[in-house]
C-alpha atoms as a PDB file:
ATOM      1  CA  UNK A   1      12.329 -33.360  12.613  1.00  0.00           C
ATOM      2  CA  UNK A   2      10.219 -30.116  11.199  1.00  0.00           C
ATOM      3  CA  UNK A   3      11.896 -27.356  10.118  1.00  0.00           C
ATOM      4  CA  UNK A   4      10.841 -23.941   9.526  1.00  0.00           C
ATOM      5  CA  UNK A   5      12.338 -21.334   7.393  1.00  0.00           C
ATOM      6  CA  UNK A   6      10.850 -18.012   8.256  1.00  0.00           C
ATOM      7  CA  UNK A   7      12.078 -15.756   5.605  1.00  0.00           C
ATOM      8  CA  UNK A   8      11.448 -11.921   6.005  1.00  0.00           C
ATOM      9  CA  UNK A   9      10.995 -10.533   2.368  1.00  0.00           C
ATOM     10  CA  UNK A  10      12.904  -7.150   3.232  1.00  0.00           C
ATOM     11  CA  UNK A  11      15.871  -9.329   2.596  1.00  0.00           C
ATOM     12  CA  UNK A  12      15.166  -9.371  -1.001  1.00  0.00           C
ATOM     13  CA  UNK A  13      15.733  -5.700  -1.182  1.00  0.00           C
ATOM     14  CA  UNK A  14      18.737  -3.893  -2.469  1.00  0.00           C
ATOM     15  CA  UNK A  15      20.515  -1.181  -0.114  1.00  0.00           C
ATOM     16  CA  UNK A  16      20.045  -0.730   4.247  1.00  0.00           C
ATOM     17  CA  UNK A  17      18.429   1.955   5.964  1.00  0.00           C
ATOM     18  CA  UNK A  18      19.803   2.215   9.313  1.00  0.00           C
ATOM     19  CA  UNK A  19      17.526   3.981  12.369  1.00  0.00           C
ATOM     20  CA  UNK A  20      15.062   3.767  10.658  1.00  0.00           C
ATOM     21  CA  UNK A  21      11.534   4.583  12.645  1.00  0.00           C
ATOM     22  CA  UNK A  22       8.465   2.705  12.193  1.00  0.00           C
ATOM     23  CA  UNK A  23       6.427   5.177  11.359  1.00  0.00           C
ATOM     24  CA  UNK A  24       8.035   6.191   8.368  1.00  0.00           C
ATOM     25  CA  UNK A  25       6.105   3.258   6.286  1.00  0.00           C
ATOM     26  CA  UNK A  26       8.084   1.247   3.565  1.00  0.00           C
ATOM     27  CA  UNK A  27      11.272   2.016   1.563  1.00  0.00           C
ATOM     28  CA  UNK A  28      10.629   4.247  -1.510  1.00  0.00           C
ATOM     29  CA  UNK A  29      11.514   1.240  -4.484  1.00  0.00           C
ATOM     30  CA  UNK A  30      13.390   3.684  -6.382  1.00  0.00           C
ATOM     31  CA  UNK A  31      15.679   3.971  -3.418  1.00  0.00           C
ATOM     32  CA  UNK A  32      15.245   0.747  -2.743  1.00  0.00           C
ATOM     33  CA  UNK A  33      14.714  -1.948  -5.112  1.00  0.00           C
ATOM     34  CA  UNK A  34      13.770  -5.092  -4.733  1.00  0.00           C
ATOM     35  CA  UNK A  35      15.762  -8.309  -5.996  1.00  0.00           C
ATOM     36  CA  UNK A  36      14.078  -9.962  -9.133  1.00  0.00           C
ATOM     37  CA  UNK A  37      12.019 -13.295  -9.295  1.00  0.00           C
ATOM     38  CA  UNK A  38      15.592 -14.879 -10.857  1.00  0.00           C
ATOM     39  CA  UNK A  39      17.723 -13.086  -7.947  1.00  0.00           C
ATOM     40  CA  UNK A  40      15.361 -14.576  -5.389  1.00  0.00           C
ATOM     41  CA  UNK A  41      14.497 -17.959  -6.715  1.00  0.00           C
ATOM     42  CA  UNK A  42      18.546 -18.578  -7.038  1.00  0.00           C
ATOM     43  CA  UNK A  43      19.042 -17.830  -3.183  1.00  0.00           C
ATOM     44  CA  UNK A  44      16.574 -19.687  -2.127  1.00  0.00           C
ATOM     45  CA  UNK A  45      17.328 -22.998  -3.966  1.00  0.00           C
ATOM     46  CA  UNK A  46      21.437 -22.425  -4.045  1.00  0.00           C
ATOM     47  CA  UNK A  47      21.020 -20.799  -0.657  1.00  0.00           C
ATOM     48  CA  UNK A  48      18.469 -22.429   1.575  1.00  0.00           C
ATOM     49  CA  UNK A  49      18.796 -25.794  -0.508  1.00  0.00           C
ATOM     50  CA  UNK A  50      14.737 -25.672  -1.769  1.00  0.00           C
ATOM     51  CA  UNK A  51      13.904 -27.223  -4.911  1.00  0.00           C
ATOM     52  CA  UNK A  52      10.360 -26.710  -5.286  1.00  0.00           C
ATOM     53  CA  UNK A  53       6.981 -25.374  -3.427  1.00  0.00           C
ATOM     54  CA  UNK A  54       6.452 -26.300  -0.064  1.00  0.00           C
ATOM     55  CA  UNK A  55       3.244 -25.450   2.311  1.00  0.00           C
ATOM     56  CA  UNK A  56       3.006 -22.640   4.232  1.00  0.00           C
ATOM     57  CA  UNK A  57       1.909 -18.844   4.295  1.00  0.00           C
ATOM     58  CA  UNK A  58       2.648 -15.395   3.789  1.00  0.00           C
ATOM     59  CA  UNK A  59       1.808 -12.644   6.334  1.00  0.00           C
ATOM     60  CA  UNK A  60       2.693  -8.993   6.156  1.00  0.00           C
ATOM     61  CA  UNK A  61       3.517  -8.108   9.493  1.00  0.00           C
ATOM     62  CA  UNK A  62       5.817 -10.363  11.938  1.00  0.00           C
ATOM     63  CA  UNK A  63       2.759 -10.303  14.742  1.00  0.00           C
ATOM     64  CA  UNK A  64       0.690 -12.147  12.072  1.00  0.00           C
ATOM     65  CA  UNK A  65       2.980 -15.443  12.011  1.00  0.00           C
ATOM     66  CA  UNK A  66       2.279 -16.919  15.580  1.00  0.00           C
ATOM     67  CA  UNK A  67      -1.266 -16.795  14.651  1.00  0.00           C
ATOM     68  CA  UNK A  68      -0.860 -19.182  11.751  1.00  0.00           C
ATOM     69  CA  UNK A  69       1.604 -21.154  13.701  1.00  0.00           C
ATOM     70  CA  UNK A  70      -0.512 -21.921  16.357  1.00  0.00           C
ATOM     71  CA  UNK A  71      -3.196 -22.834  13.988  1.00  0.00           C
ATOM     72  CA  UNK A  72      -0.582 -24.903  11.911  1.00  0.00           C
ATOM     73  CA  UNK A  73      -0.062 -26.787  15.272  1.00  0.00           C
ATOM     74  CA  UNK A  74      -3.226 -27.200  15.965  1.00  0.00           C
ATOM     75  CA  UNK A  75      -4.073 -28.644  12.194  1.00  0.00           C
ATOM     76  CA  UNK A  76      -1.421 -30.648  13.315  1.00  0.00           C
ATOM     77  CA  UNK A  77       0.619 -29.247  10.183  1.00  0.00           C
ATOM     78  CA  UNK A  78       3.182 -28.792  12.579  1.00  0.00           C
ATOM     79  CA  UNK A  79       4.201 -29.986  16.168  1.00  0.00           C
ATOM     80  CA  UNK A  80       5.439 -27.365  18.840  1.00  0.00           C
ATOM     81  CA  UNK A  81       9.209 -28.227  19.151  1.00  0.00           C
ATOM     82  CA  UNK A  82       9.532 -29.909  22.799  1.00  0.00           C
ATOM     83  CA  UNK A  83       9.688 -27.792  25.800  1.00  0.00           C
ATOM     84  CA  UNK A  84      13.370 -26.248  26.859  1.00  0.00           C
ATOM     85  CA  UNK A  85      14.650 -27.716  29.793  1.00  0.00           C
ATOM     86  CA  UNK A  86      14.885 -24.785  32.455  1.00  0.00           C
ATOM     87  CA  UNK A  87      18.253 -23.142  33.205  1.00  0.00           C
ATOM     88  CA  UNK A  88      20.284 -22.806  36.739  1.00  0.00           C
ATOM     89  CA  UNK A  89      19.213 -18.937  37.408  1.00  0.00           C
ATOM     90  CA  UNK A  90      22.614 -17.896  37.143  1.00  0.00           C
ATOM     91  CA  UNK A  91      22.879 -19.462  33.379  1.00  0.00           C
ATOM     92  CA  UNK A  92      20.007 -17.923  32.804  1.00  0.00           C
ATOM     93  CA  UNK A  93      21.039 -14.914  33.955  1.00  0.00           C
ATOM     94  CA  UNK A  94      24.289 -14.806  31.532  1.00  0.00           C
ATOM     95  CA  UNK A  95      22.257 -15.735  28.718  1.00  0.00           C
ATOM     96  CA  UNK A  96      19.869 -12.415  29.193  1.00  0.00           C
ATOM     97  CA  UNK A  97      22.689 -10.316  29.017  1.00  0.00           C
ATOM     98  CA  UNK A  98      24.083 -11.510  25.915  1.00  0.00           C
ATOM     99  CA  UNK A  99      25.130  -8.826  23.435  1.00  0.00           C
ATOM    100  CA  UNK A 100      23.956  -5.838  25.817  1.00  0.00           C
ATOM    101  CA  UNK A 101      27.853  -4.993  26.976  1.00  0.00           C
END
C-alpha cells in the first residue's frame, strides 16, 4: 500500500485568520509567524511518524499537485488507488449532504 501525506505548509504558521478572502495575498509574518525548522521537524517525525527524507515535491498552489500526481503515476512513482465501487443513489445522495445541515 502507498501512502501519501499531503501536508499544506500554512499549518506551520502561528495564529488563524478566519473569512479570510483570496485576494488579500498571504498573512503579514509579523502577524503571523511561522513555526521554526525545530517546531516543524518535531511534528512531523513525533507527529506523522517520518524519520528521514522521502521523494516527492513541493508546489505553491493546491491546483499544482494533481499535475505532479498524475505525472508521478504515470512515472509509475505512484499507482492511482483502485477505483470506488459506485454507491446506491440514495447513499450517495446522504453522503453529498454531509455537513451542509
Amino acid at each position: 500500500m502507498q501512502r501519501v501525506l499531503d501536508l499544506d505548509l500554512d499549518f506551520f504558521v502561528y495564529g488563524v485568520e478566519h473569512w479570510r478572502d483570496r485576494d488579500h495575498g498571504r498573512l503579514d509574518p509579523e502577524d503571523y509567524p511561522a513555526w521554526s525548522l525545530h517546531e516543524t521537524l518535531a511534528f512531523l517525525q513525533t507527529g506523522c511518524g517520518l524519520t528521514g527524507r522521502l521523494p516527492g515535491f513541493v508546489v505553491e498552489h493546491h491546483g499544482e499537485l494533481f499535475a505532479r500526481w498524475r505525472d508521478a503515476i504515470d512515472a509509475g512513482v505512484l499507482r492511482a488507488p483502485p477505483a470506488r465501487p459506485r454507491r446506491h443513489p440514495a447513499t450517495e445522495a446522504a453522503y453529498s449532504t454531509r455537513g451542509r445541515i
